[in-house]
Structure formats: C-alpha cells, structure tokens
C-alpha atoms as a PDB file:
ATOM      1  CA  UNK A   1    -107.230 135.519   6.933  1.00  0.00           C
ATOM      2  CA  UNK A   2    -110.705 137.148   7.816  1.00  0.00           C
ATOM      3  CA  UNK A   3    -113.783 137.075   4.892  1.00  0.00           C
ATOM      4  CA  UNK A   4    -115.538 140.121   5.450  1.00  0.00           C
ATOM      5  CA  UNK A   5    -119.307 140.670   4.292  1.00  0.00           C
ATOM      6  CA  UNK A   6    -118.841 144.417   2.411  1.00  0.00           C
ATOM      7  CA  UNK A   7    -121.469 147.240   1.382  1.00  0.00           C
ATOM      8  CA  UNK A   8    -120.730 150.477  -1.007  1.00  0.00           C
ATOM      9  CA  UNK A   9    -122.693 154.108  -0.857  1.00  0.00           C
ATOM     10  CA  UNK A  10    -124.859 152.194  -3.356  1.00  0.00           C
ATOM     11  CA  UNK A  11    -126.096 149.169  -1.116  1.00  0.00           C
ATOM     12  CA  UNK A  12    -124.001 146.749  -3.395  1.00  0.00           C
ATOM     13  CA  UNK A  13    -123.263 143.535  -1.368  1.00  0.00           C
ATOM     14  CA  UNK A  14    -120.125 141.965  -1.753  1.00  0.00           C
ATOM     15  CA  UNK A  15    -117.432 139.812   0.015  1.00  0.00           C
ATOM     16  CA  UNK A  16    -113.258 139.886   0.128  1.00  0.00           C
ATOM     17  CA  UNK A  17    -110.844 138.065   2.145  1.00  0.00           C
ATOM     18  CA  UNK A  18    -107.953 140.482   3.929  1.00  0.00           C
ATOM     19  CA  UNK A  19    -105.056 139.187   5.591  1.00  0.00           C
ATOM     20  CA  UNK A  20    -106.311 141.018   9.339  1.00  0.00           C
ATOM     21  CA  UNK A  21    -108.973 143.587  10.693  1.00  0.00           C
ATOM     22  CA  UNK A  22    -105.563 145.374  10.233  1.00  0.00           C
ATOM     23  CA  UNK A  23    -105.117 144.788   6.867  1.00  0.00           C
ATOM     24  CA  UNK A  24    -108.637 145.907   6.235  1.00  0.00           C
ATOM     25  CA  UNK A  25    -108.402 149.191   8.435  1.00  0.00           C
ATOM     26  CA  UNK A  26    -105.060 150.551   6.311  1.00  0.00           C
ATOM     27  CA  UNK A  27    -106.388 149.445   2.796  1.00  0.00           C
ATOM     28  CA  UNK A  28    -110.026 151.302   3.423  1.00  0.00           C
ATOM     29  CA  UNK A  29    -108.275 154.015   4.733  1.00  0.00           C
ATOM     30  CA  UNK A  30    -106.228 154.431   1.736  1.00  0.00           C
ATOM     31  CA  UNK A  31    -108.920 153.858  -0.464  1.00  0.00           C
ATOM     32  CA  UNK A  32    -108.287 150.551  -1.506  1.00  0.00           C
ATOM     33  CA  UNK A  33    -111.082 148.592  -1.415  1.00  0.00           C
ATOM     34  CA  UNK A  34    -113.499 148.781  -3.954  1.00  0.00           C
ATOM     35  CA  UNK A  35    -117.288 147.933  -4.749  1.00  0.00           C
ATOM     36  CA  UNK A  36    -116.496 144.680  -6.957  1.00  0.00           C
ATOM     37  CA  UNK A  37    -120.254 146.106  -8.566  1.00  0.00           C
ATOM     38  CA  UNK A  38    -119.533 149.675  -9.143  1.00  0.00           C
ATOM     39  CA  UNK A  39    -115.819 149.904  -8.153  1.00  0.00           C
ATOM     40  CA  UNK A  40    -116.883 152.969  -5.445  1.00  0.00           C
ATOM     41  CA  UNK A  41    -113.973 153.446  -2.525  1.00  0.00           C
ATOM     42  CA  UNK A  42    -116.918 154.108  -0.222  1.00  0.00           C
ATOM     43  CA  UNK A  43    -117.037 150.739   1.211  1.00  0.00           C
ATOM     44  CA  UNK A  44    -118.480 149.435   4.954  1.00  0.00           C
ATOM     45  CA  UNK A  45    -118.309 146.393   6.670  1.00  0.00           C
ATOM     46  CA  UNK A  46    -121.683 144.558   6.465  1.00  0.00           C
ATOM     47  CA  UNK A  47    -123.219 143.310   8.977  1.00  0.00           C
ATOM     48  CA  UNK A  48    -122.735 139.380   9.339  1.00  0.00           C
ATOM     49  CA  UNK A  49    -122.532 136.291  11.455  1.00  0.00           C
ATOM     50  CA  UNK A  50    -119.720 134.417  12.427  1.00  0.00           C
ATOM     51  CA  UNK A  51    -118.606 131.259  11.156  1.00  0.00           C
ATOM     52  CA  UNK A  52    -118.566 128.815  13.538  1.00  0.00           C
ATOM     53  CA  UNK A  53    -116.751 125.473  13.187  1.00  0.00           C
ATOM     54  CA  UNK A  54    -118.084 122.359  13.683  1.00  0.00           C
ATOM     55  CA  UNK A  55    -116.680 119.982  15.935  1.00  0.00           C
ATOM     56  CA  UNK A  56    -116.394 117.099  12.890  1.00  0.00           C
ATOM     57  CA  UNK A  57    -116.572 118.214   9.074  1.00  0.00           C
ATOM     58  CA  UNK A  58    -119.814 116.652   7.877  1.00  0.00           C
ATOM     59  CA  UNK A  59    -120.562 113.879   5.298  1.00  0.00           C
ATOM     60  CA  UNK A  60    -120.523 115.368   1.761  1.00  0.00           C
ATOM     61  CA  UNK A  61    -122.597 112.179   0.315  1.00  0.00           C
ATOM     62  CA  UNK A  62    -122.515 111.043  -3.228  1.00  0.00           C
ATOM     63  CA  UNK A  63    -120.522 112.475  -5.289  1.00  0.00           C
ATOM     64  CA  UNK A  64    -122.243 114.305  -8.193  1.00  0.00           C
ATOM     65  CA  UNK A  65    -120.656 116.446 -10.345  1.00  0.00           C
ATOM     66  CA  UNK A  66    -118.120 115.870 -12.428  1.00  0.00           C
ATOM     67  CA  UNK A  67    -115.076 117.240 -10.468  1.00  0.00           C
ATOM     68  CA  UNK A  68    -116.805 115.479  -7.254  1.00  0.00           C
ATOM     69  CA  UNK A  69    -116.377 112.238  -8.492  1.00  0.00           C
ATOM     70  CA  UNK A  70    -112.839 113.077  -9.940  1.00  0.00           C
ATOM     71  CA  UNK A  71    -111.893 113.612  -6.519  1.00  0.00           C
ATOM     72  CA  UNK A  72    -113.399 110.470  -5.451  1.00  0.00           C
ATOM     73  CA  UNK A  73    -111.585 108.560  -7.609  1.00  0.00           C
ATOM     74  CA  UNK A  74    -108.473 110.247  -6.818  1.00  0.00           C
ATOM     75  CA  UNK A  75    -109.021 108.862  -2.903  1.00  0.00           C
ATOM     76  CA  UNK A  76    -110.822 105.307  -3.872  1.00  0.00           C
ATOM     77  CA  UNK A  77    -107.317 105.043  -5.990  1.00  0.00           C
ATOM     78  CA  UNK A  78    -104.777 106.438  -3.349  1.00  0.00           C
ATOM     79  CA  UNK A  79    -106.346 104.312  -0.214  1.00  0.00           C
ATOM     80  CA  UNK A  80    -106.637 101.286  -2.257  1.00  0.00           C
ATOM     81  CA  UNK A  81    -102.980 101.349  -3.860  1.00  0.00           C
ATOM     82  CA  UNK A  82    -100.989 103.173  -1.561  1.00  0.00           C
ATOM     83  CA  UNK A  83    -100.054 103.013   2.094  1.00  0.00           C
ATOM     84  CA  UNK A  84    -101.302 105.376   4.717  1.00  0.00           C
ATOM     85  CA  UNK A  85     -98.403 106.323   7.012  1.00  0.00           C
ATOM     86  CA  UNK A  86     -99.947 109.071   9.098  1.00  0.00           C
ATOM     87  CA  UNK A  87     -97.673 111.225  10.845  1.00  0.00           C
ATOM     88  CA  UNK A  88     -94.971 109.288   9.527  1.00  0.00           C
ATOM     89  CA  UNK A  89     -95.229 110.858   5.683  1.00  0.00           C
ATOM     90  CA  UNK A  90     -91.887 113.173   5.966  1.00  0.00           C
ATOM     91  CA  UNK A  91     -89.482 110.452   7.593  1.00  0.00           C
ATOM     92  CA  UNK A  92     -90.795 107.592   5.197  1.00  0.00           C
ATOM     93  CA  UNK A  93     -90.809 109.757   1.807  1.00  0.00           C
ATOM     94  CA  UNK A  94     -87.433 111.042   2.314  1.00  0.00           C
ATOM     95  CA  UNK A  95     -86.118 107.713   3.287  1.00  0.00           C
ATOM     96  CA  UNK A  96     -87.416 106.038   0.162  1.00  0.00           C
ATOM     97  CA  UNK A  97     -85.839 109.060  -1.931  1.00  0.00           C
ATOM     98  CA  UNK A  98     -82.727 108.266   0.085  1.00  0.00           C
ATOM     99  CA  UNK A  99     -82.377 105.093  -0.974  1.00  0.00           C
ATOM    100  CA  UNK A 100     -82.943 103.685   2.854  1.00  0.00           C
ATOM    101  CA  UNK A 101     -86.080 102.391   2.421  1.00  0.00           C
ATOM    102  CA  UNK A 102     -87.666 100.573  -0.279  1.00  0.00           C
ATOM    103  CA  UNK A 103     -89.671 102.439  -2.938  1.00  0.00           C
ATOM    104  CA  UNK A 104     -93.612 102.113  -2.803  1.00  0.00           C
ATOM    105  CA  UNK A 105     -96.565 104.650  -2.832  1.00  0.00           C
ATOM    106  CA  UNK A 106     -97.330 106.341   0.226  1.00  0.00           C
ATOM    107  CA  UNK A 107     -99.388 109.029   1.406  1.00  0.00           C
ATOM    108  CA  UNK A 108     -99.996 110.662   4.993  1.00  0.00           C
ATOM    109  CA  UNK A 109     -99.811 113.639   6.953  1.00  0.00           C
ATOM    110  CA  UNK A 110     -97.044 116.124   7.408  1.00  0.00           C
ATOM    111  CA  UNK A 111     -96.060 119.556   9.177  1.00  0.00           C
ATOM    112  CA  UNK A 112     -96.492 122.365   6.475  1.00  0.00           C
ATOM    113  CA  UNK A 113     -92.406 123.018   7.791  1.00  0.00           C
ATOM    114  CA  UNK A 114     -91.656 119.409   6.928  1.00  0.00           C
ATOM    115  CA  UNK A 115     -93.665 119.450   3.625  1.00  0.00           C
ATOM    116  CA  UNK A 116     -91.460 122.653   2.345  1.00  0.00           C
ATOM    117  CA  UNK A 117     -88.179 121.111   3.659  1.00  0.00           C
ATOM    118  CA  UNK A 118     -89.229 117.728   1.123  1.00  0.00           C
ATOM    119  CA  UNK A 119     -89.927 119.839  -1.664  1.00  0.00           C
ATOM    120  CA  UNK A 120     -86.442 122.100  -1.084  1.00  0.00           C
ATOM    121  CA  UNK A 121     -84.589 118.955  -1.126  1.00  0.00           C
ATOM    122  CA  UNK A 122     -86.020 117.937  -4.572  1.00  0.00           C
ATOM    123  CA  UNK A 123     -88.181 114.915  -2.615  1.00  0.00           C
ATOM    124  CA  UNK A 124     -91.048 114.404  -5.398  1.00  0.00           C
ATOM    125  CA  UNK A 125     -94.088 114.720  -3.220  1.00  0.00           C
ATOM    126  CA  UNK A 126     -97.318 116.497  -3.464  1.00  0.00           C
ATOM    127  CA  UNK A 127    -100.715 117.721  -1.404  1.00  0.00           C
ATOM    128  CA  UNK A 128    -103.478 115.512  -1.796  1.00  0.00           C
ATOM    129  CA  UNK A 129    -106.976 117.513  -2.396  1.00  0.00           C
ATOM    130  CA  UNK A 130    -108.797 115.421   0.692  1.00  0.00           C
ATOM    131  CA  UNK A 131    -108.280 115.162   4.561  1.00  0.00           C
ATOM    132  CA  UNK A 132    -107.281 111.502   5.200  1.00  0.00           C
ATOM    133  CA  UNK A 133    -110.465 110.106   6.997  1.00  0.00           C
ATOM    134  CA  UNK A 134    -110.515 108.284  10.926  1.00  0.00           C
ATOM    135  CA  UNK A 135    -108.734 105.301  10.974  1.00  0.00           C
ATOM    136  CA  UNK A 136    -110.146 102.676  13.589  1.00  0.00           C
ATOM    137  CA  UNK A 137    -106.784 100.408  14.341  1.00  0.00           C
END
C-alpha cells in the first residue's frame, strides 16, 4: 500500500491510500480518483516527503484519552494474567484446543499464515491491538 499526498484543478489538498504506483496510474487514467473536496477527476500527485521509519517505535507516554487508556488496560490485564509465549503462540493455542496441553490464557506472536490456519480450524483466538514490548530474559 502507498499513501499518496493528492491535488485537484482547484488546489484542494487531499490524501488516499492505493494498493501500487500501479494501481494509482490505471485508476487516474480512468478517471477514478476524485477530489474528496469537490469530487473533480482532475487529480495530481502532490508533492511530499517520504516516510521514513524509525529504527525503534517511540514511547507514546501516558495514556490520555479515553480509548488510550482502554488500550492500556487491555495490555496491563493481558501481561499480568496471561502468559507470553512469543513465537510459540500457534503450536501452544492449538495444542490447548487439542486437548494436549492444558488450558490457560496465552498470548504471543504468530505468522499471519499460521494465524489464518487457527482461525480455519475453528481455534478461538484473536489479534491483540498492541506490539508485545522487549522482553529482557
């Protein structure tokens, strides 16, 4: 996916994400994209910097809104009750629903192709809305 920074034939500013400089090329051509302003076809890329990724995602701080600290709630209550398995999250959630391994809560990191194959198999799991944070063992 690529965000592009847009312009119309009326100096409207405006952003859209398209799946490729491809994608972008064919729907423009075809008269696709629109002013989200004045819905004109005459559209432009605008010129814009890149985004460049950081090496380590910063500190967000406090949480302040309401949503914010929903979310840190949501992580105080998974790391405190639940164990962190890491890499280990498809092999130890499907033995569990297997019957192999004891039930418990656990939470870690797997493959988006593992993920799908738990879910397709009816393995009750589900994306957590945080990145686990760097474990020091």
């Amino acid at each position: 996916m690529i965000l592009y920074s847009l312009t119309c034939e009326h100096a409207h500013r405006f952003e859209s994400w398209f799946q490729s400089s491809a994608a972008f090329e064919r729907l423009q051509a075809a008269g696709m994209v629109a002013c989200a302003v004045c819905g004109s076809a005459k559209v432009e890329k605008a010129l814009m910097a890149p985004a460049v990724a950081s090496a380590a995602a910063p500190s967000l701080g406090k949480a302040e809104t309401p949503l914010e600290q929903a979310l840190a709630e949501i992580r105080r209550h998974v790391e405190e009750d639940s164990d962190y398995v890491g890499l280990s999250f498809a092999t130890e959630a499907r033995a569990m629903h297997e019957g192999r391994s004891p039930a418990r809560s656990i939470w870690g990191e797997a493959k988006p192709e593992d993920a799908r194959a738990l879910v397709e198999d009816g393995v009750p799991v589900a994306p957590l809305p945080f990145r686990p944070r760097s474990r020091q063992n």
